[in-house]
C-alpha atoms as a PDB file:
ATOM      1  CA  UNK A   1     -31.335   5.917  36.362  1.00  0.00           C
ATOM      2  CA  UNK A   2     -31.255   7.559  32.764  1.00  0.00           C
ATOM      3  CA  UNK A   3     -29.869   5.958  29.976  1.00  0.00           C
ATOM      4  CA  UNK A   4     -27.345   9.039  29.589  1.00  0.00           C
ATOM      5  CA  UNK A   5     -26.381   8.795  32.721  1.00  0.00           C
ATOM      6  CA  UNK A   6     -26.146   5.043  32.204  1.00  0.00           C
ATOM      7  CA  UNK A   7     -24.195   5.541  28.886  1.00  0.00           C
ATOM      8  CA  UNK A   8     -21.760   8.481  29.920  1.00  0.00           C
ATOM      9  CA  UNK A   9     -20.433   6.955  32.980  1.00  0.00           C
ATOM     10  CA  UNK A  10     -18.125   4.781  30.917  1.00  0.00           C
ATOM     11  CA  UNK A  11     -16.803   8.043  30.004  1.00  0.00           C
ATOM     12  CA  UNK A  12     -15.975   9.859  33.630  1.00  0.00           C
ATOM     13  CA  UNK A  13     -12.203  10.699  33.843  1.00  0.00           C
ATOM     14  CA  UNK A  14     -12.897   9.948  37.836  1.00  0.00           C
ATOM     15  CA  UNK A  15     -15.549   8.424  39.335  1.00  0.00           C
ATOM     16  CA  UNK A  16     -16.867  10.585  42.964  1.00  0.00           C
ATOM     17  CA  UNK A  17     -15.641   8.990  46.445  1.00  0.00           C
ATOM     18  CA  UNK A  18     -19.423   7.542  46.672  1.00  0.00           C
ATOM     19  CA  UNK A  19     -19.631   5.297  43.790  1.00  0.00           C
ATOM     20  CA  UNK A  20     -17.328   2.337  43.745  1.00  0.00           C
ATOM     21  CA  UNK A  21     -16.394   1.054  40.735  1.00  0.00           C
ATOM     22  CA  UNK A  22     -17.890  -2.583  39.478  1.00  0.00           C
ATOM     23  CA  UNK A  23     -16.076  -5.618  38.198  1.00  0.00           C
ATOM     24  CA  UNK A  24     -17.270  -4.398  34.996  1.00  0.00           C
ATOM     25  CA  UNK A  25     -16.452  -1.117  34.688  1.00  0.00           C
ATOM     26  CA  UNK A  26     -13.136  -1.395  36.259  1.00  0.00           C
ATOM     27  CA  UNK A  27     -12.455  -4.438  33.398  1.00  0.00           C
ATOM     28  CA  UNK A  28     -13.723  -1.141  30.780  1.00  0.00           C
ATOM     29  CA  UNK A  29     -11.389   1.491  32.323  1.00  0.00           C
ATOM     30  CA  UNK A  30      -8.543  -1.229  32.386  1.00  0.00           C
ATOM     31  CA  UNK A  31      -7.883  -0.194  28.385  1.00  0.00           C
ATOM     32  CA  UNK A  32      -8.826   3.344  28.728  1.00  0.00           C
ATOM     33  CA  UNK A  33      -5.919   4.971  30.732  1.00  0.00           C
ATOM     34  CA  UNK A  34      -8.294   6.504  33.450  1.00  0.00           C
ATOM     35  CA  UNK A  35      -7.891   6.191  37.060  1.00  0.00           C
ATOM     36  CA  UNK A  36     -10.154   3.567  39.153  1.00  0.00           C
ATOM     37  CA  UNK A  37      -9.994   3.240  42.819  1.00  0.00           C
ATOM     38  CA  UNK A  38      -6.506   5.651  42.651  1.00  0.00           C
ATOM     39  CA  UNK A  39      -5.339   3.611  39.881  1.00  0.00           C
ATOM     40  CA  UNK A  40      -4.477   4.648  36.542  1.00  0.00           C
ATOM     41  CA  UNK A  41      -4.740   2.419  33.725  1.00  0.00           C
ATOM     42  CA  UNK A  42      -1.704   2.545  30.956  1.00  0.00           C
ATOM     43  CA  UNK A  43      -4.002   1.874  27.909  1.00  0.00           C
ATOM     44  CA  UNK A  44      -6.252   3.671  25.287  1.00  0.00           C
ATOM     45  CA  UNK A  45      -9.808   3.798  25.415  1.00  0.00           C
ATOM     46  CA  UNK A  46     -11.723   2.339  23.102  1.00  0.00           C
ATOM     47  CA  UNK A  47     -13.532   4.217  20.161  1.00  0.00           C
ATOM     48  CA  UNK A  48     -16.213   1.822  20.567  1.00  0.00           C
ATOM     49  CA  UNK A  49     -17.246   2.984  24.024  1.00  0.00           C
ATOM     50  CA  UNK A  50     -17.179   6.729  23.257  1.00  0.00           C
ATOM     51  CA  UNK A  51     -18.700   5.440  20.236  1.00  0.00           C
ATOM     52  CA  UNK A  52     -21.501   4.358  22.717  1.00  0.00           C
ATOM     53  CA  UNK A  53     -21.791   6.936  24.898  1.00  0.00           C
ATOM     54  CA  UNK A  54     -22.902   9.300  21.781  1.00  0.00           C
ATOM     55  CA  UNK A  55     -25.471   6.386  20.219  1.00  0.00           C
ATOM     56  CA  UNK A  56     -27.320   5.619  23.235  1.00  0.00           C
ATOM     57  CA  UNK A  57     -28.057   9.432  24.950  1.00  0.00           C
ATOM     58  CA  UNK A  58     -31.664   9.801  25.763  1.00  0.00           C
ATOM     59  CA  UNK A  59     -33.730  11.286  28.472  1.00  0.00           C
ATOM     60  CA  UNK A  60     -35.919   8.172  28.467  1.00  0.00           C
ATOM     61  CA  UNK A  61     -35.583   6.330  31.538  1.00  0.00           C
ATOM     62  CA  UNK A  62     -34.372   2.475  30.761  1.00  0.00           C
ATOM     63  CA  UNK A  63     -37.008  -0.292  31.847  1.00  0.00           C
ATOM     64  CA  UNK A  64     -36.261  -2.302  35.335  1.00  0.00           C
ATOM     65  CA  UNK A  65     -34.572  -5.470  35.073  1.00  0.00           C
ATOM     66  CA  UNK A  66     -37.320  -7.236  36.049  1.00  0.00           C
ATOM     67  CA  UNK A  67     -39.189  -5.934  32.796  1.00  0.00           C
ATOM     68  CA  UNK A  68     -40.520  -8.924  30.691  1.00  0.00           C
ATOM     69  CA  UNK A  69     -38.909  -9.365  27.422  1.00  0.00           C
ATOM     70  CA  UNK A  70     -40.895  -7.074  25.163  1.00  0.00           C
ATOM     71  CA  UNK A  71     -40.697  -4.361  26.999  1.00  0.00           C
ATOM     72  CA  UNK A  72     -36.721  -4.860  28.111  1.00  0.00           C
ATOM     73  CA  UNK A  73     -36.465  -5.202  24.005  1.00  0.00           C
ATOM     74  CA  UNK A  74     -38.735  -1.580  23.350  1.00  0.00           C
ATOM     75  CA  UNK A  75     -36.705   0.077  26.378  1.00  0.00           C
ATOM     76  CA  UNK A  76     -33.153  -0.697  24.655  1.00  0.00           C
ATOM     77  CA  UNK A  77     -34.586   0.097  20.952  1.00  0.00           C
ATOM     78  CA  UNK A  78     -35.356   3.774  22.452  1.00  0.00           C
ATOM     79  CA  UNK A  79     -32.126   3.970  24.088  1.00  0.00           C
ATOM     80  CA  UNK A  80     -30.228   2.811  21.178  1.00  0.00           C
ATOM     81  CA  UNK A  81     -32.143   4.835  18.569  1.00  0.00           C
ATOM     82  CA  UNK A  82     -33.030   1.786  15.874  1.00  0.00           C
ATOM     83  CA  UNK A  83     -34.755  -0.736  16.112  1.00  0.00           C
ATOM     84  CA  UNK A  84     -32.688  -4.865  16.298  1.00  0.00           C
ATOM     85  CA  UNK A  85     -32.674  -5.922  12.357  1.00  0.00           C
ATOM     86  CA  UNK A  86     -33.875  -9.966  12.369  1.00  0.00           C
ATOM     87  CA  UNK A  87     -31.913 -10.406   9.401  1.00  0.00           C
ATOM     88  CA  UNK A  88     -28.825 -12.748   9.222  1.00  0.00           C
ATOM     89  CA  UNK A  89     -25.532 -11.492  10.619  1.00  0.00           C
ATOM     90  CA  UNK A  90     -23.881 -13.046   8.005  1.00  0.00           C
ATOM     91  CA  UNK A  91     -24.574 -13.940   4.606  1.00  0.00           C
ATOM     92  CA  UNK A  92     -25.564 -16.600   3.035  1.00  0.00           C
ATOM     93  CA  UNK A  93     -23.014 -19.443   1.725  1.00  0.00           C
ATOM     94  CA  UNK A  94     -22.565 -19.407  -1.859  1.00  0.00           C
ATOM     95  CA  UNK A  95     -22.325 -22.752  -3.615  1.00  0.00           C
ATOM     96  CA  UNK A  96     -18.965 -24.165  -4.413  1.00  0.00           C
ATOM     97  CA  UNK A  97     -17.068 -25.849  -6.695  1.00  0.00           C
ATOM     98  CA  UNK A  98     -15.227 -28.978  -5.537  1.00  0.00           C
ATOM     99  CA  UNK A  99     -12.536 -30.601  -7.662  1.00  0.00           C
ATOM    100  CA  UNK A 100     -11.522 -33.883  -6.509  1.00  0.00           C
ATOM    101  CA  UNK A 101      -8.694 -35.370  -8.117  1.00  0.00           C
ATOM    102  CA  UNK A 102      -6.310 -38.358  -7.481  1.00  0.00           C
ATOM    103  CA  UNK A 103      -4.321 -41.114  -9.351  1.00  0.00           C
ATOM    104  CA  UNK A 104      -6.424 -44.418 -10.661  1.00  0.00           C
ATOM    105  CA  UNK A 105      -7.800 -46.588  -8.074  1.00  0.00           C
ATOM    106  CA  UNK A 106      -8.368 -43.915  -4.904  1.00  0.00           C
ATOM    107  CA  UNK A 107     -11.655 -44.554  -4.986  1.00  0.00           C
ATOM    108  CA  UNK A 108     -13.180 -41.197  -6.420  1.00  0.00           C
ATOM    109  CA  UNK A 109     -16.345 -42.746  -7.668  1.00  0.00           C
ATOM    110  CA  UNK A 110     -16.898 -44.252  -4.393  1.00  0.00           C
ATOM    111  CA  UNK A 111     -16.065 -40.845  -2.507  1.00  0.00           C
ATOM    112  CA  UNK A 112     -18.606 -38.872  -4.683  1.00  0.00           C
ATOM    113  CA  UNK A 113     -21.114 -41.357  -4.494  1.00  0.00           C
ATOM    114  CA  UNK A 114     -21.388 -41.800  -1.119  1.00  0.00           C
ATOM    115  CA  UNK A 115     -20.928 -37.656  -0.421  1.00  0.00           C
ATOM    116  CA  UNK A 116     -23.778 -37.685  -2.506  1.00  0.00           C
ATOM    117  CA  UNK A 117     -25.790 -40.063  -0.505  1.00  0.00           C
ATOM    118  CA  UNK A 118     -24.862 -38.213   3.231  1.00  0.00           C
ATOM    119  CA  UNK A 119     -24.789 -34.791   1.925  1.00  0.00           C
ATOM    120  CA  UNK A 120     -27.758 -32.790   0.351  1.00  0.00           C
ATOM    121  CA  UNK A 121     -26.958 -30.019  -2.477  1.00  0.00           C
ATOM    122  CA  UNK A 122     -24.595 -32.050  -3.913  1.00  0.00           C
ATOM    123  CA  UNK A 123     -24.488 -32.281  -7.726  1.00  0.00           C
ATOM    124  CA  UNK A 124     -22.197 -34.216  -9.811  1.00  0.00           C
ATOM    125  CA  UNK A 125     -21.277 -33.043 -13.074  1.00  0.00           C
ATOM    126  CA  UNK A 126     -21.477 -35.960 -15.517  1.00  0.00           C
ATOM    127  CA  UNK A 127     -18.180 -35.954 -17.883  1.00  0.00           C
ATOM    128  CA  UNK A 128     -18.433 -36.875 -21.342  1.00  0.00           C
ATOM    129  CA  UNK A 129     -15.843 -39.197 -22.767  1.00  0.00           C
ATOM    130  CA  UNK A 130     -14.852 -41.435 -26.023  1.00  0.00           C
ATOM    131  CA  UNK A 131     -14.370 -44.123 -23.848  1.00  0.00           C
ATOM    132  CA  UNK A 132     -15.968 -47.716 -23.911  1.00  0.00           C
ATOM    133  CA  UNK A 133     -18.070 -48.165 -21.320  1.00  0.00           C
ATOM    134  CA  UNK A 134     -16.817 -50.458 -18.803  1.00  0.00           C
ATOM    135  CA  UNK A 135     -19.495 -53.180 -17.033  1.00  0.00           C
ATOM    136  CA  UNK A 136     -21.932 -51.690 -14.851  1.00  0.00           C
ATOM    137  CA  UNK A 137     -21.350 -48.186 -15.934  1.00  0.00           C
ATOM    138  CA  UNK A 138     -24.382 -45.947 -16.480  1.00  0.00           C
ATOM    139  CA  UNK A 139     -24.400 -43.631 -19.948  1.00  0.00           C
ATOM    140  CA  UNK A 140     -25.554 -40.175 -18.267  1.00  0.00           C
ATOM    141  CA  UNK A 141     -24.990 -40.973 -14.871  1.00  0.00           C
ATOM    142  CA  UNK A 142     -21.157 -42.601 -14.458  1.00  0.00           C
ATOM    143  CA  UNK A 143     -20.094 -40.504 -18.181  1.00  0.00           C
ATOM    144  CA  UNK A 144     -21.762 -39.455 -21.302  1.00  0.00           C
ATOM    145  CA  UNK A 145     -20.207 -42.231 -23.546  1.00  0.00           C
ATOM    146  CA  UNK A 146     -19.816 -40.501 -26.625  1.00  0.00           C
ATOM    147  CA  UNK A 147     -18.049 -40.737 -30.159  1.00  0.00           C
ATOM    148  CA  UNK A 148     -14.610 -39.409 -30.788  1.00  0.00           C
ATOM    149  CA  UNK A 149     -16.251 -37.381 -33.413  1.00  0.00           C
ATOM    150  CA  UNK A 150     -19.176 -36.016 -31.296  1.00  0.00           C
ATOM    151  CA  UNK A 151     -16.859 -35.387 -28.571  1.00  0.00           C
ATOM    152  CA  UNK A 152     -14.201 -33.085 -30.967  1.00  0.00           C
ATOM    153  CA  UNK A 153     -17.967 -31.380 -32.448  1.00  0.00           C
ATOM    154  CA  UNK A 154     -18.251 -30.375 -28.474  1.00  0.00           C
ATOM    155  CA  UNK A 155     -14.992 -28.772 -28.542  1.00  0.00           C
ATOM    156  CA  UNK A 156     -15.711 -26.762 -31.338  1.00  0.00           C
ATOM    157  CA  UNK A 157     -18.501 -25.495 -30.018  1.00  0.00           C
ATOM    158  CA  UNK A 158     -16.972 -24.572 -26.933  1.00  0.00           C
ATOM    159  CA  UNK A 159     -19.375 -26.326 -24.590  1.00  0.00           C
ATOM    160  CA  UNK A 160     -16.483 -28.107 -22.646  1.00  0.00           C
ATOM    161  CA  UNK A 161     -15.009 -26.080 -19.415  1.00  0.00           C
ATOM    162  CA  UNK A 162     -12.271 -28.272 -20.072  1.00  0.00           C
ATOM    163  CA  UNK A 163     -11.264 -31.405 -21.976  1.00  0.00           C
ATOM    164  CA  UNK A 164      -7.828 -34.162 -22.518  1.00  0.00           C
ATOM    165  CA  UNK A 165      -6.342 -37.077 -23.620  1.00  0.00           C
ATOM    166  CA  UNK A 166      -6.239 -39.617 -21.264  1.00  0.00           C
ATOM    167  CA  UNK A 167      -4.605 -43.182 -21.819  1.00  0.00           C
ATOM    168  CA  UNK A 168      -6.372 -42.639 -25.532  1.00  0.00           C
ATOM    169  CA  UNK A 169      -9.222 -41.100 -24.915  1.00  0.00           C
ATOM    170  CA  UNK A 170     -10.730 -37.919 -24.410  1.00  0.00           C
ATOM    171  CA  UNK A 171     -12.673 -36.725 -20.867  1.00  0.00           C
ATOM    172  CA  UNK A 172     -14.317 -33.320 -20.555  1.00  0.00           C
ATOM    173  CA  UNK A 173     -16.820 -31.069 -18.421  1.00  0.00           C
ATOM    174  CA  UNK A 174     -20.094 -29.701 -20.437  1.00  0.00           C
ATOM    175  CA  UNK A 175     -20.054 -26.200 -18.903  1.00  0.00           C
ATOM    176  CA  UNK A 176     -23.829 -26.140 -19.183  1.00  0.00           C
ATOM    177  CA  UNK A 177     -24.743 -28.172 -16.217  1.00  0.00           C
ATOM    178  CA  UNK A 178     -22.289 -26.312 -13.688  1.00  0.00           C
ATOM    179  CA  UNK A 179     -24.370 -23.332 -14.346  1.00  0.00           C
ATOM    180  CA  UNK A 180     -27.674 -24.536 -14.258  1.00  0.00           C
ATOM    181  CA  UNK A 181     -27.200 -26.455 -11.027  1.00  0.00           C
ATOM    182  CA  UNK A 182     -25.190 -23.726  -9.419  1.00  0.00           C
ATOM    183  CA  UNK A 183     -28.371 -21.223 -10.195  1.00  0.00           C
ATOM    184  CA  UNK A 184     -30.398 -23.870  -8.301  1.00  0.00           C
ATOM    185  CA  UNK A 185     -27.870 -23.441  -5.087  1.00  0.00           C
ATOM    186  CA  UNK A 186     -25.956 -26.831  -5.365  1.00  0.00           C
ATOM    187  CA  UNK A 187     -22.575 -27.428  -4.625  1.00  0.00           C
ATOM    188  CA  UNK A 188     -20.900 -28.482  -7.558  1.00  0.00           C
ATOM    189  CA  UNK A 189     -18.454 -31.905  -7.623  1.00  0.00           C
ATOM    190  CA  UNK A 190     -15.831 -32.309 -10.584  1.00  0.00           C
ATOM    191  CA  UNK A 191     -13.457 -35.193 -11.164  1.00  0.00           C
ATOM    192  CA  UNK A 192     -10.899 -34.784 -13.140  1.00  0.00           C
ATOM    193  CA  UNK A 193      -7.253 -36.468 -13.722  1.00  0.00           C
ATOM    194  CA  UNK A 194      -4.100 -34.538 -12.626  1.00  0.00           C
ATOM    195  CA  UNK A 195      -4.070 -32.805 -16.201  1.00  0.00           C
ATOM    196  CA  UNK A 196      -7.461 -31.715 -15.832  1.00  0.00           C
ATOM    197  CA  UNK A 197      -6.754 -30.073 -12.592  1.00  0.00           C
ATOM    198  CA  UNK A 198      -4.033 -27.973 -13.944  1.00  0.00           C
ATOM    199  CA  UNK A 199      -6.433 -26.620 -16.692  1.00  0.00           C
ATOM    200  CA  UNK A 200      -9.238 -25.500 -14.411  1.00  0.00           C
ATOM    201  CA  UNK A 201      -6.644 -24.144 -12.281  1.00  0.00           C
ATOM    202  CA  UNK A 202      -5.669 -21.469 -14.975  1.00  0.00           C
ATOM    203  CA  UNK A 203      -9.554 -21.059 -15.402  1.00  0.00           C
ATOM    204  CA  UNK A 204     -11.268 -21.100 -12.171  1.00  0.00           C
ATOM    205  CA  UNK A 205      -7.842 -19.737  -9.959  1.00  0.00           C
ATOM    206  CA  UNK A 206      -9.247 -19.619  -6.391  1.00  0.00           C
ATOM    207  CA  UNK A 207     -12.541 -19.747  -7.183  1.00  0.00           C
ATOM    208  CA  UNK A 208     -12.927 -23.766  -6.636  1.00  0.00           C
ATOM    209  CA  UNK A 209     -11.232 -25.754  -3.776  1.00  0.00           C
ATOM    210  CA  UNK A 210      -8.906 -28.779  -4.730  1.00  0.00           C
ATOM    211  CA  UNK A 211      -8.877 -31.451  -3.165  1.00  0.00           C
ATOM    212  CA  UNK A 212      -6.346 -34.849  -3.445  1.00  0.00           C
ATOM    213  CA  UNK A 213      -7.471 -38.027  -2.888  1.00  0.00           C
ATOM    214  CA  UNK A 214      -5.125 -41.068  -1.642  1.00  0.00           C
ATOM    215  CA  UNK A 215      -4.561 -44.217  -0.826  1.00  0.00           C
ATOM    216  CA  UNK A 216      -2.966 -44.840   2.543  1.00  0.00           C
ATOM    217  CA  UNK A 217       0.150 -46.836   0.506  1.00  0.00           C
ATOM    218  CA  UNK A 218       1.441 -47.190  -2.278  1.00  0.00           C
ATOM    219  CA  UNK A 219       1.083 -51.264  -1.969  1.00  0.00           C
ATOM    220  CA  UNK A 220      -2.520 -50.583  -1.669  1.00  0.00           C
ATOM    221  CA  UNK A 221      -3.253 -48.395  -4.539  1.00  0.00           C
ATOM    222  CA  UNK A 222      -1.910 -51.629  -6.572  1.00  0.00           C
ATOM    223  CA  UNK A 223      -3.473 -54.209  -4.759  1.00  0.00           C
ATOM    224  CA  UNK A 224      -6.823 -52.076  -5.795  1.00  0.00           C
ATOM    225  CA  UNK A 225      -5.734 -52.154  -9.295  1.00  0.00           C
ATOM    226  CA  UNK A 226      -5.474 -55.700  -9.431  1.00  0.00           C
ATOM    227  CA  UNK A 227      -8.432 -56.089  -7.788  1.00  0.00           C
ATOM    228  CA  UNK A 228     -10.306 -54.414 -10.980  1.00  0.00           C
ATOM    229  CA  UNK A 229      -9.317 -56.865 -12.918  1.00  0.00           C
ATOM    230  CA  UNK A 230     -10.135 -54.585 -15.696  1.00  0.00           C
ATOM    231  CA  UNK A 231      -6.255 -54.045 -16.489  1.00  0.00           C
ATOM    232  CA  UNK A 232      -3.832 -55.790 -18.520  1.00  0.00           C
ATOM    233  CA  UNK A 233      -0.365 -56.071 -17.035  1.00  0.00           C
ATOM    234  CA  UNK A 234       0.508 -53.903 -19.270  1.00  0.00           C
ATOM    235  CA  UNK A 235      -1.868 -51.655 -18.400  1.00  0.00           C
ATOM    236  CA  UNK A 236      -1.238 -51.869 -14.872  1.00  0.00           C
ATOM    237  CA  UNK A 237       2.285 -51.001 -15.459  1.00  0.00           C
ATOM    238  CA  UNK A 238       1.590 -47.974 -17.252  1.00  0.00           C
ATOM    239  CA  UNK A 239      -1.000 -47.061 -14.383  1.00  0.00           C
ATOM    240  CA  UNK A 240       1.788 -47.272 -11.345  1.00  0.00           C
ATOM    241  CA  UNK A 241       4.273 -45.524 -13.444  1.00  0.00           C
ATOM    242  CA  UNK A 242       1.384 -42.758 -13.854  1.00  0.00           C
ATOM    243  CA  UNK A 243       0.647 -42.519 -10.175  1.00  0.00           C
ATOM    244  CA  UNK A 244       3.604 -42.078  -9.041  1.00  0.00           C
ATOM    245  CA  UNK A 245       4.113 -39.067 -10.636  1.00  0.00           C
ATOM    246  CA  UNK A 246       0.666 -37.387 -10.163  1.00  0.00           C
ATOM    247  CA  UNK A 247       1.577 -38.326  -6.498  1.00  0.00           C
ATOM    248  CA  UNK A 248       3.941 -36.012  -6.828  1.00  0.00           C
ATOM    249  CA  UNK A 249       1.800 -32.411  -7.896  1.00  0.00           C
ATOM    250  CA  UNK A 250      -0.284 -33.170  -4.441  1.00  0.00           C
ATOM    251  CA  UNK A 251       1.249 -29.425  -3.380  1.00  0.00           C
ATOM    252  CA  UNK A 252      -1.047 -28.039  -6.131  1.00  0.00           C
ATOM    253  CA  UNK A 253      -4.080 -29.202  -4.218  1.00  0.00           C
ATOM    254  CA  UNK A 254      -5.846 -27.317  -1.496  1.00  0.00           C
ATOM    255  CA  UNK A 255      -6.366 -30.424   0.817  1.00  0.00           C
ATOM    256  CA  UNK A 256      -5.540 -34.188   0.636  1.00  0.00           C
ATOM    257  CA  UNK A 257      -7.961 -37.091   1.923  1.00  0.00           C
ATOM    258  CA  UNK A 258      -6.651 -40.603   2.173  1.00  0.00           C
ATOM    259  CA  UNK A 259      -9.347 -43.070   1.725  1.00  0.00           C
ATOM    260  CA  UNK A 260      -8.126 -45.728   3.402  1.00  0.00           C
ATOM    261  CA  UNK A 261      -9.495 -49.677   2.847  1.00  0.00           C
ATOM    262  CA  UNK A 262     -12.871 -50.216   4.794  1.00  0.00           C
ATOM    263  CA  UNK A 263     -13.035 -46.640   6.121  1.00  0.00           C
ATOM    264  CA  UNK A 264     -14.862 -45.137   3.406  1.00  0.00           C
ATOM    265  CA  UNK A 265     -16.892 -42.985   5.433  1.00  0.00           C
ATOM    266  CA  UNK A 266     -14.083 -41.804   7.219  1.00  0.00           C
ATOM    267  CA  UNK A 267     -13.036 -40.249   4.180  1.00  0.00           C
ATOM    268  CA  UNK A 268     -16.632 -38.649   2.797  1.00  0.00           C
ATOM    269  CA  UNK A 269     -16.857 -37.152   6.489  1.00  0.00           C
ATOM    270  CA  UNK A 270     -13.406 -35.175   5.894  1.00  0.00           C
ATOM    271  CA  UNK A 271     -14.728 -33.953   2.631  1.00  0.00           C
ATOM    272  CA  UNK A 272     -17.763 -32.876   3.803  1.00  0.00           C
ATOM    273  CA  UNK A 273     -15.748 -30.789   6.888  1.00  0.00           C
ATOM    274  CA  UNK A 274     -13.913 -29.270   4.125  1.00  0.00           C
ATOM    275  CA  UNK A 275     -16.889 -28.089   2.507  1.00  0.00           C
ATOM    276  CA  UNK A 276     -18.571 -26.901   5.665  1.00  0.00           C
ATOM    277  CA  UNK A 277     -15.212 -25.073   6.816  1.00  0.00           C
ATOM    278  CA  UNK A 278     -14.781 -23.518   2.680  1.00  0.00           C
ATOM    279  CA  UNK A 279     -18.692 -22.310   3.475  1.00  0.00           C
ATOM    280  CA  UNK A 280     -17.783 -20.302   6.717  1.00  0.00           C
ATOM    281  CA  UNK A 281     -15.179 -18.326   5.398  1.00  0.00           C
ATOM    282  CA  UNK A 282     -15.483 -14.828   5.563  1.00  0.00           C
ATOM    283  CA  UNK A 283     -14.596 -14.406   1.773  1.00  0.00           C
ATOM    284  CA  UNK A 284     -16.680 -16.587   0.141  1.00  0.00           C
ATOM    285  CA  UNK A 285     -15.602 -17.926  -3.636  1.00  0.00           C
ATOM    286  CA  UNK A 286     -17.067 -17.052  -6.468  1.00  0.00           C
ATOM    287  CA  UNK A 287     -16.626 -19.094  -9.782  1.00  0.00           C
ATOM    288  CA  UNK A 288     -16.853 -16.792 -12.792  1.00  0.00           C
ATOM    289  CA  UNK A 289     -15.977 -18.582 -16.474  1.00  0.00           C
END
């Protein structure tokens, strides 16, 4: 049989008493309104049929069946008129940028670190802040511990993607290493403090995904705050009073993770589905700033 005559018998208004119609092409007529077996079918036929009638005419005969592969592949290309592309369907991923936010003592460090460890093409962006370094905290790898005054020079020289006050003492994001690691394809992983997430809100809009991170109580939360021991009851009291209201701008995030005591992973595994999920989407983000 000829591929035209293949092709164009999707598009007979009848079919003659001596060819019965298949499963398959009575399924096809189904949505085109013609009549099968005395039947007619109520719907409209699909462009992409005629669409294929027209695309695939040729006098060439097709290649049996039983044709190995190469020559099945050849046989189609000639009916079809072009040659099957190799390249990718769809395109490539572009790298994102993941905010992760939440009030003190969700375990963000421990989130990022261990994303970091279980997921390749991960890059943290190291914050600089005034702070103090606290015991076992790495200049250039936990923060770049800086000076008040160095940190305000950064400011000024608008190297910061965005910058506050927090409990005394400023935090901010070199802009810099977003772009250089997001030129080598890495996904990018920011934490910020509920302030912070409203300012690169305004910047990045929907170019970033937001995600909340929780505690599965608040009983919990404190017990980890105690557990520090790096607060003054003071401080602590100042830190509950603080978390219960960023608890309350969770509906600016995209997604919220609770990172329940002992089940750590539990949690990195949800952030990494979130990524994977944000990396299939037909409209990819794009961070411009």
């Amino acid at each position: 049989m000829y591929a035209s005559r293949y092709c164009a018998s999707f598009l007979r208004p009848k079919l003659p008493l001596f060819e019965l119609p298949s499963r398959r092409f009575f399924a096809a007529a189904k949505f085109s309104g013609q009549k099968v077996a005395g039947k007619r079918c109520p719907y409209i036929f699909p462009a992409s049929l005629s669409y294929m009638s027209t695309a695939c005419r040729t006098d060439d005969p097709l290649p049996p069946s039983v044709a190995d592969k190469g020559e099945l592949l050849r046989g189609l290309e000639t009916a079809l008129r072009s040659s099957f592309s190799s390249d990718q369907i769809a395109p490539p991923p572009k790298p994102l940028i993941i905010v992760i936010s939440g009030p003190s003592g969700v375990g963000k460090d421990a989130v990022i670190k261990r994303l970091q460890e279980v997921r390749e093409g991960i890059h943290f962006v190291v914050s600089a802040t005034s702070r103090a370094k606290r015991p076992g905290e790495v200049d250039g790898k936990d923060y770049f511990f800086v000076t008040k005054e160095h940190f305000l020079a950064m400011v000024e020289r608008n190297e910061l993607l965005e910058y506050a006050l927090v409990y005394g003492d400023y935090k901010g994001i070199p802009k810099q290493q977003i772009r250089d690691y997001m030129s080598k394809g890495f996904d990018i992983v920011l934490r910020v403090d509920i302030q912070g997430v409203a300012t690169l809100r305004s910047i990045l809009k929907d170019s970033a995904i937001f995600i909340f991170l929780v505690a599965e109580s608040e009983a919990e939360l404190v017990k980890r705050l105690i557990d520090r021991k790096t607060e003054t009851p003071e401080t602590l009291l100042v830190r509950i009073a603080t978390a219960r209201e960023e608890v309350k701008h969770m509906i600016r995030f995209d997604y919220v993770v609770v990172n329940a005591q002992g089940k750590l992973d539990q949690a990195v595994s949800l952030v990494g589905s979130i990524i994977d999920a944000e990396k299939a989407r037909v409209r990819q983000h794009s961070a411009d700033f």
